[in-house]
N, C-alpha and C. Protein backbone atom coordinates (compact mmCIF):
# COMPACT_ATOMS: atom_id res chain seq x y z
N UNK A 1 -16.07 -14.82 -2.73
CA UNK A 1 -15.47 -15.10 -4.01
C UNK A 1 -14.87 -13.81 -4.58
N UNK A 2 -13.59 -13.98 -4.97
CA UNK A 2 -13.20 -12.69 -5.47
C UNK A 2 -13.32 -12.42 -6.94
N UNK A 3 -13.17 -11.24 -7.42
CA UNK A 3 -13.85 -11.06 -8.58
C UNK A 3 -12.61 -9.80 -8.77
N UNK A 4 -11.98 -9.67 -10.10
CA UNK A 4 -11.44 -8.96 -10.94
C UNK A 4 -12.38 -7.88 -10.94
N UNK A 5 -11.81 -6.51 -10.59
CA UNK A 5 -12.12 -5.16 -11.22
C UNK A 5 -11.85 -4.38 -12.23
N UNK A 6 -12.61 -4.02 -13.13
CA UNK A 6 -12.23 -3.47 -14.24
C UNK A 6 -12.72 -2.93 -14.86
N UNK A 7 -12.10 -2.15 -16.30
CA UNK A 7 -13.06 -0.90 -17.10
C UNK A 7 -13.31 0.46 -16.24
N UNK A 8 -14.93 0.73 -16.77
CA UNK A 8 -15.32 1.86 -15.83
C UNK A 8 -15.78 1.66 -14.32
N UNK A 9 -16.00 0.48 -14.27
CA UNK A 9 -16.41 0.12 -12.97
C UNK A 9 -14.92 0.29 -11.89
N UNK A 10 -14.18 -0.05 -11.98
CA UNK A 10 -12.49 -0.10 -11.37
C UNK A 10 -12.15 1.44 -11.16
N UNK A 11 -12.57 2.32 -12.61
CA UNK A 11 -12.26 4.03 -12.21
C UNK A 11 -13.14 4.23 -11.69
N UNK A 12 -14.56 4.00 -11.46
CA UNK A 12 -15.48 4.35 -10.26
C UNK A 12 -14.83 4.28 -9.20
N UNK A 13 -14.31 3.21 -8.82
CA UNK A 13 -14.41 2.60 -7.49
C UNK A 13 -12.71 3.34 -6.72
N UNK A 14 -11.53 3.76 -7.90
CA UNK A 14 -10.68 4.09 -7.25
C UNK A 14 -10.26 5.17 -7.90
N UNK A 15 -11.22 6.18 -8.46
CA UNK A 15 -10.82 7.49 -8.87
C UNK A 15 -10.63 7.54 -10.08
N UNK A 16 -10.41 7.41 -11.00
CA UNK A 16 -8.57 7.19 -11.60
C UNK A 16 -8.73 8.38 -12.04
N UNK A 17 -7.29 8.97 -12.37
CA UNK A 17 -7.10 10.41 -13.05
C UNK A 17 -7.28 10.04 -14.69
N UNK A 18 -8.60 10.88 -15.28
CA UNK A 18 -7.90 11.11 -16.53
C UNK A 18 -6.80 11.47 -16.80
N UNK A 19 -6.39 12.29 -16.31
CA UNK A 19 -4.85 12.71 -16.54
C UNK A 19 -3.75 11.25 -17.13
N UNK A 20 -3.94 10.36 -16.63
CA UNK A 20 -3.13 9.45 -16.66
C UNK A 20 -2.98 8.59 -18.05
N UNK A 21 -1.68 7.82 -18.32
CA UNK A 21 -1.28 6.89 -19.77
C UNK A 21 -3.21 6.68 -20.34
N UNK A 22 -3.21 5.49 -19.17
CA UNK A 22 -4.24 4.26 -19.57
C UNK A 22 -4.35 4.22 -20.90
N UNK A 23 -3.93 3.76 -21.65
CA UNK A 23 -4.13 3.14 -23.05
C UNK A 23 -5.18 2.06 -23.55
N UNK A 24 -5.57 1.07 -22.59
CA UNK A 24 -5.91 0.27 -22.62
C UNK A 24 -7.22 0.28 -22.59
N UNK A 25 -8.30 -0.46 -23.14
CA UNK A 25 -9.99 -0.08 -23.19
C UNK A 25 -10.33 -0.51 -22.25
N UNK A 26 -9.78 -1.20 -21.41
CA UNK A 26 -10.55 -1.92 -20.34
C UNK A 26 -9.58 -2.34 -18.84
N UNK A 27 -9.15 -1.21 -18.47
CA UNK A 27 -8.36 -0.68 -17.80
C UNK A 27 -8.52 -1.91 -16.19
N UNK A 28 -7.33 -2.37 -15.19
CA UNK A 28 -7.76 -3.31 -14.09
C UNK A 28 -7.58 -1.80 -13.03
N UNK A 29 -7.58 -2.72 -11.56
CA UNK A 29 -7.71 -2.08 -10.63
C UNK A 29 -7.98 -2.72 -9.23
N UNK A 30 -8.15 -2.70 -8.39
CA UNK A 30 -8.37 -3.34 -7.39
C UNK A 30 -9.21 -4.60 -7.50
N UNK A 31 -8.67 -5.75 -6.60
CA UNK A 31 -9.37 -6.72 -6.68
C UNK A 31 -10.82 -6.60 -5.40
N UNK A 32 -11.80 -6.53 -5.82
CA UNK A 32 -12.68 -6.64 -4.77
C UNK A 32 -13.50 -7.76 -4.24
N UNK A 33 -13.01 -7.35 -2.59
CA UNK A 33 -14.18 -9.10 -2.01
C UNK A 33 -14.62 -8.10 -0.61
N UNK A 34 -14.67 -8.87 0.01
CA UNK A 34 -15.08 -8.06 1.71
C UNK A 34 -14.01 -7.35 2.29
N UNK A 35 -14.65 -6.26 2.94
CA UNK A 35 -13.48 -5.04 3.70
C UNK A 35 -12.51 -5.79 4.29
N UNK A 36 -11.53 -5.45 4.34
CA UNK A 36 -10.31 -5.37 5.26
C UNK A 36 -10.90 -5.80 6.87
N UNK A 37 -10.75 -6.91 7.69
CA UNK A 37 -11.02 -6.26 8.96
C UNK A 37 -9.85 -6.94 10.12
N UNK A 38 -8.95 -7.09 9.43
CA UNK A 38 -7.96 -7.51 10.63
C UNK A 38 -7.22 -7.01 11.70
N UNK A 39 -7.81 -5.77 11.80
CA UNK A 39 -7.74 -4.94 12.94
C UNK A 39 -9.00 -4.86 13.57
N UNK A 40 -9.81 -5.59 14.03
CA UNK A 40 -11.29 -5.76 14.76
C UNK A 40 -10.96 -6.84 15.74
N UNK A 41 -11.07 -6.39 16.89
CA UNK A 41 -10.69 -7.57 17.30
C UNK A 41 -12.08 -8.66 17.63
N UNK A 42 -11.84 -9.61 18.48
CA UNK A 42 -12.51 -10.85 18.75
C UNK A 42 -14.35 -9.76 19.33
N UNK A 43 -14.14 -9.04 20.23
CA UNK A 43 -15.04 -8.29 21.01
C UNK A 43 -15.50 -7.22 19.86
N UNK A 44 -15.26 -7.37 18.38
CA UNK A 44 -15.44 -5.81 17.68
C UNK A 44 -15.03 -4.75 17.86
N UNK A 45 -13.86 -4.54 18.79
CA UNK A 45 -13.53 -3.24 18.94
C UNK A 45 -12.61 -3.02 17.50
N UNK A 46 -11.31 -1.93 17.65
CA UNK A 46 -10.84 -1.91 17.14
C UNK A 46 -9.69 -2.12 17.67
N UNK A 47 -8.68 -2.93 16.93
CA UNK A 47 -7.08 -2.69 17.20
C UNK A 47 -6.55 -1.79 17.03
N UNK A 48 -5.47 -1.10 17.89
CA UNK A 48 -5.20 0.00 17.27
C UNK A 48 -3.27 0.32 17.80
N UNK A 49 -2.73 0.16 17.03
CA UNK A 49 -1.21 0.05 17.97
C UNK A 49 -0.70 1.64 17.87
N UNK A 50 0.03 2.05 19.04
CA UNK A 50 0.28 3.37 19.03
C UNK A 50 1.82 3.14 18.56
N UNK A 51 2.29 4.26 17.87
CA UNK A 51 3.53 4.57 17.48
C UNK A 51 4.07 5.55 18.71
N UNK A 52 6.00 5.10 18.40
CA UNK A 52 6.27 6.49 19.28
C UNK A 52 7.82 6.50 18.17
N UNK A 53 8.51 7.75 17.68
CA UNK A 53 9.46 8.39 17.16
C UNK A 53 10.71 7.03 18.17
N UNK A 54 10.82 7.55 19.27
CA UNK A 54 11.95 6.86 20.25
C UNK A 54 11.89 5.51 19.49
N UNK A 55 10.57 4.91 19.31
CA UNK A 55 11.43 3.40 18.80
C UNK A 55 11.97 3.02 17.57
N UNK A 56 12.30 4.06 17.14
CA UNK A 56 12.50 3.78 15.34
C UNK A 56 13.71 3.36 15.15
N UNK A 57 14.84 3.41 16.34
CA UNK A 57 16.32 2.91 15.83
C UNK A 57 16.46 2.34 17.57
N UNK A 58 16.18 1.70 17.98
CA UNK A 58 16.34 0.72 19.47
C UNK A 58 17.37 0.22 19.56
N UNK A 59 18.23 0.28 20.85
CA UNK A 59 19.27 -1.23 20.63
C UNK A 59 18.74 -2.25 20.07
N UNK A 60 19.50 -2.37 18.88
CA UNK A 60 18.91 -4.00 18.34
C UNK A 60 19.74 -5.07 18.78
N UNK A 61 20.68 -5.08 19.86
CA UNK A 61 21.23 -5.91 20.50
C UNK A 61 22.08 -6.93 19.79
N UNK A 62 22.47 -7.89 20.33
CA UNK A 62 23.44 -8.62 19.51
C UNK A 62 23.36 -9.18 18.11
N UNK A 63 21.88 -9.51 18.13
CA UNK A 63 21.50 -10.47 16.32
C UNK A 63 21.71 -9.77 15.53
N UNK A 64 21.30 -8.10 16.15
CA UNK A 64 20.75 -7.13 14.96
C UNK A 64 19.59 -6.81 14.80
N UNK A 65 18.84 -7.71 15.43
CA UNK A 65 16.86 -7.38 15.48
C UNK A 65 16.27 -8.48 14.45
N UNK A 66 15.03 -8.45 14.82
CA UNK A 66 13.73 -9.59 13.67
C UNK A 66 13.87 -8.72 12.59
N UNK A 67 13.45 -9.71 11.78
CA UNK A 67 13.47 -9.83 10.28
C UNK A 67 11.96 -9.29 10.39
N UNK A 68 11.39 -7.93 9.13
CA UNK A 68 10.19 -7.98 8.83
C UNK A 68 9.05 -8.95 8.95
N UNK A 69 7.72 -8.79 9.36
CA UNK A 69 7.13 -9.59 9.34
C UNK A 69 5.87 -8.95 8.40
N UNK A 70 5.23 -9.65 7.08
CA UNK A 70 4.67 -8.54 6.32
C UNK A 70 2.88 -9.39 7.08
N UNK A 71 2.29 -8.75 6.71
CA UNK A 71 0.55 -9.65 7.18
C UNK A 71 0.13 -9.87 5.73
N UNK A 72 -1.26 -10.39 5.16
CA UNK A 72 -1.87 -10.38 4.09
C UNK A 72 -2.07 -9.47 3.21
N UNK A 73 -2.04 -10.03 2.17
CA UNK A 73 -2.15 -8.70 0.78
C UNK A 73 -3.71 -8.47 1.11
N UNK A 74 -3.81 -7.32 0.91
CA UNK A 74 -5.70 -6.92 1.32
C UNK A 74 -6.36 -6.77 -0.32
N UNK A 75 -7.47 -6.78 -0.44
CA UNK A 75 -8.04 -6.85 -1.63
C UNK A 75 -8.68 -5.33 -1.35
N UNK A 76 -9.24 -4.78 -2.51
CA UNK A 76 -10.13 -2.97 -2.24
C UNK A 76 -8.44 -2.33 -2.67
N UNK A 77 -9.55 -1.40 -2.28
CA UNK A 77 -8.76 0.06 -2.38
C UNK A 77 -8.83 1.02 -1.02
N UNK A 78 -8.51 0.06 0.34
CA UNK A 78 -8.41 0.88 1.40
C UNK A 78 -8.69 -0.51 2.18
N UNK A 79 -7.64 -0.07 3.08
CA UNK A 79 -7.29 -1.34 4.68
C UNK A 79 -6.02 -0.86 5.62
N UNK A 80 -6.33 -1.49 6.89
CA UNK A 80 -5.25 -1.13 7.43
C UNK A 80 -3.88 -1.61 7.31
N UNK A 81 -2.71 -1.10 7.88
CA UNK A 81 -1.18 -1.82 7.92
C UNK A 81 -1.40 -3.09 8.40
N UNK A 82 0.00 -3.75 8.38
CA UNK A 82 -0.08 -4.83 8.59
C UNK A 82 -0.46 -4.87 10.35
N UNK A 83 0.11 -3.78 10.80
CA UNK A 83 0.83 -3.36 12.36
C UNK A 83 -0.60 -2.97 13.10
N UNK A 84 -1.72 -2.63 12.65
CA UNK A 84 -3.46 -1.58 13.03
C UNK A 84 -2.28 -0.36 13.18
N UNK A 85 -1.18 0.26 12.66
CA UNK A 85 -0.82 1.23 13.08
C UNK A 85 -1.53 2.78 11.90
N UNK A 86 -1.81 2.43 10.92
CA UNK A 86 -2.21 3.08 9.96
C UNK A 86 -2.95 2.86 8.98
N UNK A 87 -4.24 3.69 8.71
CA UNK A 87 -5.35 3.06 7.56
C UNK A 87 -4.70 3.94 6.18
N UNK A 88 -5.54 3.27 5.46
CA UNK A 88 -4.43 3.30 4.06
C UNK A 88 -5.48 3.18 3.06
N UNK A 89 -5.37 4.22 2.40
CA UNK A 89 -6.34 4.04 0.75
C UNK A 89 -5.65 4.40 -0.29
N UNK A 90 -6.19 4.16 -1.45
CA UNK A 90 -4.86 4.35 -2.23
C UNK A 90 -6.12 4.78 -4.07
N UNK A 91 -5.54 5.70 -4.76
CA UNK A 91 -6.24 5.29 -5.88
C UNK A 91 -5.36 5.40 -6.96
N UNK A 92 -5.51 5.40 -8.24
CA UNK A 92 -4.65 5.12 -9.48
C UNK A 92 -4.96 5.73 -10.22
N UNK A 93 -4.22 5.93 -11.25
CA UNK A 93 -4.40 6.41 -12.87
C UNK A 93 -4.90 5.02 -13.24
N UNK A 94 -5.42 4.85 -14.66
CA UNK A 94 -5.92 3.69 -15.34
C UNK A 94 -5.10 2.58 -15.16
N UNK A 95 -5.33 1.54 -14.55
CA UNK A 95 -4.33 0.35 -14.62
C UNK A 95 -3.96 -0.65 -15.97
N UNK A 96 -3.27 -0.21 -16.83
CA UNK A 96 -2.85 -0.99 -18.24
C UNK A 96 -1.70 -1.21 -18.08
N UNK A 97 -0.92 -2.67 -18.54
CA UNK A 97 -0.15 -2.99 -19.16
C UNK A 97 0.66 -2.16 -19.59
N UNK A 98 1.95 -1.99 -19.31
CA UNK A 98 3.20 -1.33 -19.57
C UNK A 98 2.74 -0.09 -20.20
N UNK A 99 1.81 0.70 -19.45
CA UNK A 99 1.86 2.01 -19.27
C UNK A 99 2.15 2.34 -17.82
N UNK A 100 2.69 3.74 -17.63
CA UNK A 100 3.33 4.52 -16.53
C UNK A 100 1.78 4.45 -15.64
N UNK A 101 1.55 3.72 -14.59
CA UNK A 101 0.40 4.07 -13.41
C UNK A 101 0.82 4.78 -12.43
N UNK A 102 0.31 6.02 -11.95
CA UNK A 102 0.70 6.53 -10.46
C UNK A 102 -0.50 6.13 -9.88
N UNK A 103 0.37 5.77 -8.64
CA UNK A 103 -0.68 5.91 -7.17
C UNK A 103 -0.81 6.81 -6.54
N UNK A 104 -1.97 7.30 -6.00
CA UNK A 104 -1.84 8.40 -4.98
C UNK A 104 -2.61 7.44 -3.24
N UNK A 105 -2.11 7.49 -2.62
CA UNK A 105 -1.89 6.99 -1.34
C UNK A 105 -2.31 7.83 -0.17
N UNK A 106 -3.54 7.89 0.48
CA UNK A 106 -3.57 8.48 1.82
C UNK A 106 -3.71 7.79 2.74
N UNK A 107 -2.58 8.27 3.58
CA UNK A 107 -2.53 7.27 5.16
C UNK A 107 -2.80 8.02 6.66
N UNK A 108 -3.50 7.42 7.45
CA UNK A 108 -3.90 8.05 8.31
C UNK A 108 -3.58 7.35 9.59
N UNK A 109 -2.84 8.09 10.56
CA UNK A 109 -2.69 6.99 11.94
C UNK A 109 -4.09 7.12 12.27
N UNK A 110 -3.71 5.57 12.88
CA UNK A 110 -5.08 4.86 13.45
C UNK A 110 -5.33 5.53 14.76
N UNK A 111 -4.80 6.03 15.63
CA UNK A 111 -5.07 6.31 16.89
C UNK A 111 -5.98 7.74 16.88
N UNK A 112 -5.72 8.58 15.81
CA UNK A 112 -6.55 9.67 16.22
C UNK A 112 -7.01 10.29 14.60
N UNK A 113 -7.03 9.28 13.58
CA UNK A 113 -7.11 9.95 12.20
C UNK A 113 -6.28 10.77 11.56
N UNK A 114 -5.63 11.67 11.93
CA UNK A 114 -4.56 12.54 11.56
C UNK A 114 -3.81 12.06 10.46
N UNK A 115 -3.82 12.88 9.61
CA UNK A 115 -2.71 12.53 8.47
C UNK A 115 -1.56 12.04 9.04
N UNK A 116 -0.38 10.83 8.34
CA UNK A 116 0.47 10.28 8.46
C UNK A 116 1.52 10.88 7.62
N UNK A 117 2.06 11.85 8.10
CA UNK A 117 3.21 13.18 7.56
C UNK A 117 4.60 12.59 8.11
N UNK A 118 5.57 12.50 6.63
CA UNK A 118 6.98 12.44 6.63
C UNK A 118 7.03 11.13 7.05
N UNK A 119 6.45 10.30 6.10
CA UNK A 119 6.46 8.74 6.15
C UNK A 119 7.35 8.42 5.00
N UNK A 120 7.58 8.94 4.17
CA UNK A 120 8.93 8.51 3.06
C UNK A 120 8.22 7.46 2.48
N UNK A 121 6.87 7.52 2.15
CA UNK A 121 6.14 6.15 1.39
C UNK A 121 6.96 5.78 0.27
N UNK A 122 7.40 4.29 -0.10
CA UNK A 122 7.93 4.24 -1.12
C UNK A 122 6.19 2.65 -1.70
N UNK A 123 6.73 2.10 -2.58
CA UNK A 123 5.50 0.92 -3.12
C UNK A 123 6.82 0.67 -3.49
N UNK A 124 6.95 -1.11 -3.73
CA UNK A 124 6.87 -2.21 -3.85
C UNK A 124 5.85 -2.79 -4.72
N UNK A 125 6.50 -3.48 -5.63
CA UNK A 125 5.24 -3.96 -6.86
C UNK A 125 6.20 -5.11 -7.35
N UNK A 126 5.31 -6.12 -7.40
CA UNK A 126 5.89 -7.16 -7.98
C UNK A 126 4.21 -8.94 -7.84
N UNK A 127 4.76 -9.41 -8.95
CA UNK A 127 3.85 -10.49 -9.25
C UNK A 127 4.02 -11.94 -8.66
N UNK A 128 5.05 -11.99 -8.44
CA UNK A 128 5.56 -12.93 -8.00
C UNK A 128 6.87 -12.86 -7.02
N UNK A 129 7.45 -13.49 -6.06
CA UNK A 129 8.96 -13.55 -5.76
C UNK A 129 9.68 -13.69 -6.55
N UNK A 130 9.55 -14.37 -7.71
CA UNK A 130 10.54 -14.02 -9.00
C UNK A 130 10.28 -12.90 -10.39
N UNK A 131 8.79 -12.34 -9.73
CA UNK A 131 8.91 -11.46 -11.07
C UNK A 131 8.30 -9.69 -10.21
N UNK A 132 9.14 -8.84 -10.74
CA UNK A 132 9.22 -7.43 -10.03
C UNK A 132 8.95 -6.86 -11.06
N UNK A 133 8.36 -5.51 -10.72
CA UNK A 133 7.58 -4.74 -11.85
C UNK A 133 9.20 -3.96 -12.29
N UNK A 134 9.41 -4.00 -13.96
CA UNK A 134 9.94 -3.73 -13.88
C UNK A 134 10.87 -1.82 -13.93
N UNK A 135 10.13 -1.39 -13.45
CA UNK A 135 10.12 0.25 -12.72
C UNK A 135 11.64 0.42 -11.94
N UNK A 136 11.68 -0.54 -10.65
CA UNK A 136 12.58 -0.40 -9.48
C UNK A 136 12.09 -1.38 -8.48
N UNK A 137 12.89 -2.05 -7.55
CA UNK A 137 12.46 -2.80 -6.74
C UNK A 137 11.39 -1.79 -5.87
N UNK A 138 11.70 -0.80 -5.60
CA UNK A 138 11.05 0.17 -4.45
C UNK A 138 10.79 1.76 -5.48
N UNK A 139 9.54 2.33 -5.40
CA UNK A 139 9.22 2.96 -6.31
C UNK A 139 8.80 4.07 -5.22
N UNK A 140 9.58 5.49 -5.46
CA UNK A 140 9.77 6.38 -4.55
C UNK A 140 8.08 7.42 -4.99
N UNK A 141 8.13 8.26 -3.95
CA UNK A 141 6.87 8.97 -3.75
C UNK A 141 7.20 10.86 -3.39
N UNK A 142 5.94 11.51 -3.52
CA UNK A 142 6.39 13.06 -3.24
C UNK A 142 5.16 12.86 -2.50
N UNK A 143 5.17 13.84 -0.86
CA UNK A 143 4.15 14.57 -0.16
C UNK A 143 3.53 15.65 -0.28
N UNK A 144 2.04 15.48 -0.45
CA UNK A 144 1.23 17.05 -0.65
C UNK A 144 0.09 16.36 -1.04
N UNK A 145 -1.13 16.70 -0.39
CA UNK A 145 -0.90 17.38 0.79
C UNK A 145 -0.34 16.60 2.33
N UNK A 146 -0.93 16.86 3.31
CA UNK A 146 0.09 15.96 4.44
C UNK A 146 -0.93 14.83 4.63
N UNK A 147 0.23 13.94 4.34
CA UNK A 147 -0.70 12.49 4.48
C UNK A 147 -1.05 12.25 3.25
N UNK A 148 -0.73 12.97 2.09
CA UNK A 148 -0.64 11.71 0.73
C UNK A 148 0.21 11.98 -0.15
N UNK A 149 0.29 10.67 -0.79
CA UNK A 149 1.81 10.71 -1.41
C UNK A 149 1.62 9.75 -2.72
N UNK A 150 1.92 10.00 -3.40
CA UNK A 150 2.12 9.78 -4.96
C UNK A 150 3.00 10.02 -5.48
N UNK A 151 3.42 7.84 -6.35
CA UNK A 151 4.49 7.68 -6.78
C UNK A 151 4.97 8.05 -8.08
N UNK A 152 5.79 7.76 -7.57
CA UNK A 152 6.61 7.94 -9.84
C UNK A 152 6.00 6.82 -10.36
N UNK A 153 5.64 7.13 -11.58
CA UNK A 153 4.78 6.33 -12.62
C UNK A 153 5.32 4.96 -12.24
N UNK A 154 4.21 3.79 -12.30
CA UNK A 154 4.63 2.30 -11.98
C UNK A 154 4.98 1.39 -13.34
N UNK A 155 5.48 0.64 -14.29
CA UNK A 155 5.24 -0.58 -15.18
C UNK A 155 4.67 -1.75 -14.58
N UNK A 156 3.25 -2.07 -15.04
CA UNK A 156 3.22 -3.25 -15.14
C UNK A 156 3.44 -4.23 -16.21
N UNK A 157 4.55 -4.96 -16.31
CA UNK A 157 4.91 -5.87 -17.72
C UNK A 157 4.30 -6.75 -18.21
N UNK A 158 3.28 -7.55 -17.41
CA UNK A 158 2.28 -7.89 -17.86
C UNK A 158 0.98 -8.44 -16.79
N UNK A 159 0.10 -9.25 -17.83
CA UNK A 159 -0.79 -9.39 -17.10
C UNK A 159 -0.79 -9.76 -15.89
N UNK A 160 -1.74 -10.09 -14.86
CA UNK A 160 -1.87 -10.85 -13.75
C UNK A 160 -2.68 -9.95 -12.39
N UNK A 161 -2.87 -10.45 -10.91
CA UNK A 161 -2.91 -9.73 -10.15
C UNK A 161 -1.86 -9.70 -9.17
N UNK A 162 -1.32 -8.71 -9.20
CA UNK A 162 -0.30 -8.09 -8.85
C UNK A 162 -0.61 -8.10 -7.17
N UNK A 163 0.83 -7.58 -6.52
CA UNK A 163 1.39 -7.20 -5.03
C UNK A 163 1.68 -5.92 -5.22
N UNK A 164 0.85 -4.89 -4.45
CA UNK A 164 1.52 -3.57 -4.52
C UNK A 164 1.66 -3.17 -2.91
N UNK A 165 2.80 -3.28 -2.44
CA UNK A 165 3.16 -3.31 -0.76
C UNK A 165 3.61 -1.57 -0.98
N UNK A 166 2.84 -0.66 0.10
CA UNK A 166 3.07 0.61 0.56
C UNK A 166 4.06 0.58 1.51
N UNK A 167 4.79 1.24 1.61
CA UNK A 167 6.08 1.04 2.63
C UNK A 167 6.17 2.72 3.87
N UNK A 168 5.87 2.66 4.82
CA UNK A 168 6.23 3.59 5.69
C UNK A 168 7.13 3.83 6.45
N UNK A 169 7.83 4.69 6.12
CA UNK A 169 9.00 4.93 7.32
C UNK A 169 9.91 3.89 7.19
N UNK A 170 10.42 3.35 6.00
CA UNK A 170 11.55 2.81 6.18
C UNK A 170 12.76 3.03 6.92
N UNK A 171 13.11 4.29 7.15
CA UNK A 171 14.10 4.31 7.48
C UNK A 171 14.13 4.18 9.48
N UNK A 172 12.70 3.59 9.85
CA UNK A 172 12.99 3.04 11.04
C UNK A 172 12.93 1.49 11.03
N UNK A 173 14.12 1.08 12.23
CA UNK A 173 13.83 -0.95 12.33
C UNK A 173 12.29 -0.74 12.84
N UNK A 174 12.10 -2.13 11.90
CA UNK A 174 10.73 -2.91 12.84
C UNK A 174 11.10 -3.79 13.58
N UNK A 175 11.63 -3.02 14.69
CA UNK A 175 12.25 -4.26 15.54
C UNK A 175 10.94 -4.41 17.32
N UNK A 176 10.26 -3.14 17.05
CA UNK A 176 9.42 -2.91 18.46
C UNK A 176 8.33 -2.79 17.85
N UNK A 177 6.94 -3.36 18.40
CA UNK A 177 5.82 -2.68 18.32
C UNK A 177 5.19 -1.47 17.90
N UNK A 178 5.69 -0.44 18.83
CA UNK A 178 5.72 0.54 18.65
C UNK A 178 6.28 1.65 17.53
N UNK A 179 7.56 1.03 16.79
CA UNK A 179 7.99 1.56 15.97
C UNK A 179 7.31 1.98 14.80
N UNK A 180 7.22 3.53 14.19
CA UNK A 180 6.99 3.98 13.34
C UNK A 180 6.72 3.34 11.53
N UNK A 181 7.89 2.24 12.03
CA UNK A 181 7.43 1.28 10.61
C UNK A 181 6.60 0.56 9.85
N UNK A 182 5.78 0.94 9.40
CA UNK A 182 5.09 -0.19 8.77
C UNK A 182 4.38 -0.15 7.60
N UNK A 183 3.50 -1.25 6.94
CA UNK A 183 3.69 -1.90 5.32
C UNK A 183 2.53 -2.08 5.46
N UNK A 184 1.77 -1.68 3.80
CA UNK A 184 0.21 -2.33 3.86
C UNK A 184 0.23 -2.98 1.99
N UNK A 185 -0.31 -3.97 2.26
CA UNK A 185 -0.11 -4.31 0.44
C UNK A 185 -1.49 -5.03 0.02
N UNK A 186 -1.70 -4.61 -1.41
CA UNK A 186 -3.05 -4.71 -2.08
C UNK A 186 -2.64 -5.36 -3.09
N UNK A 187 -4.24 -6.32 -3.44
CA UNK A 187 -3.51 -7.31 -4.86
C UNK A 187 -4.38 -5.66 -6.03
N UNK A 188 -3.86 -5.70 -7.13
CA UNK A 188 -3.99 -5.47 -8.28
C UNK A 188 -4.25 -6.07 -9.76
N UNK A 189 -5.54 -5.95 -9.87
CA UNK A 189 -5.21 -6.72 -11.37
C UNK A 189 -5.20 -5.70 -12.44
N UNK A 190 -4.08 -6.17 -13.22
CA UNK A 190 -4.17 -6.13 -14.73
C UNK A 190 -4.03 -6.92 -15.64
N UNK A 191 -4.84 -6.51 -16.70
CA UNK A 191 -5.62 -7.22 -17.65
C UNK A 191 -4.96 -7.77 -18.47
């Protein structure tokens, strides 16, 4: 059963910077239920897909290549990509209502832990297919140290639990397996 995070319990659980707006007395934050495990496979191991640079721009041949394919919004504050290519945690400033939230985001390839450096993370935030936070469709990020990245302040316009999709390496197709690209997205509530 999932359960709304919030108040002090929500900045326990995902940092939050005092530093940050939060205006709000009773601040949201990650929705929490059971870990992430869709990279485990059937036997308990782990999934784990390797990246390589070479596949990031492939002949995409006559169509042009597949269309994105995104996996499930994960609940917490840490799960893998959609791809097992990269684990992903993420924490926040106070989550309120049309105050400025930054994320700070650390991603780690799955194959050997190593920070995930010169990924061009952008987030994606939006409540619905018809309703987008209104910030930017795609909400850009700065690196430091290597392997985390934190965005320009987010709006949420109002209540609900939110889609916040992490974006890696856009600027390669997800047209191969292997390719460098890939997306991890968390619900969010605010209050």
């Amino acid at each position: 059963m999932k359960r709304a995070v919030t108040g002090a319990l929500a900045c326990a659980l995902v940092a939050c910077d005092s530093g940050g707006a939060g205006t709000c007395s009773n601040p949201g934050g990650p929705i929490a239920a059971s870990p992430d495990d869709h990279c485990i496979g059937d036997d308990g191991g782990a999934i784990v897909q390797t990246t390589d640079p070479a596949a990031c721009h492939p002949d995409a041949g006559p169509d042009g290549g597949a269309t994105t394919d995104y996996g499930p919004t994960l609940d917490n504050a840490e799960g893998d990509d959609d791809d097992c290519k990269y684990h992903v945690k993420w924490t926040s400033t106070p989550v309120c209502e049309n105050d400025g939230v930054v994320f700070t985001v650390v991603a780690t390839n799955e194959i050997d832990g190593s920070p995930l450096t010169g990924a061009g993370m952008e987030a994606e935030i939006f409540l619905s297919l018809t309703h987008a936070s209104p910030t930017t469709p795609y909400v850009e990020s700065t690196e430091g140290p290597p392997g985390t990245y934190v965005t320009q302040p987010v709006n949420f316009d109002v209540p609900g639990d939110w889609t916040v999709r992490f974006h890696f390496h856009e600027e390669c197709l997800d047209l191969t397996d292997d390719s460098p690209h890939g997306h991890a997205a968390f619900f969010v509530h605010v209050p």
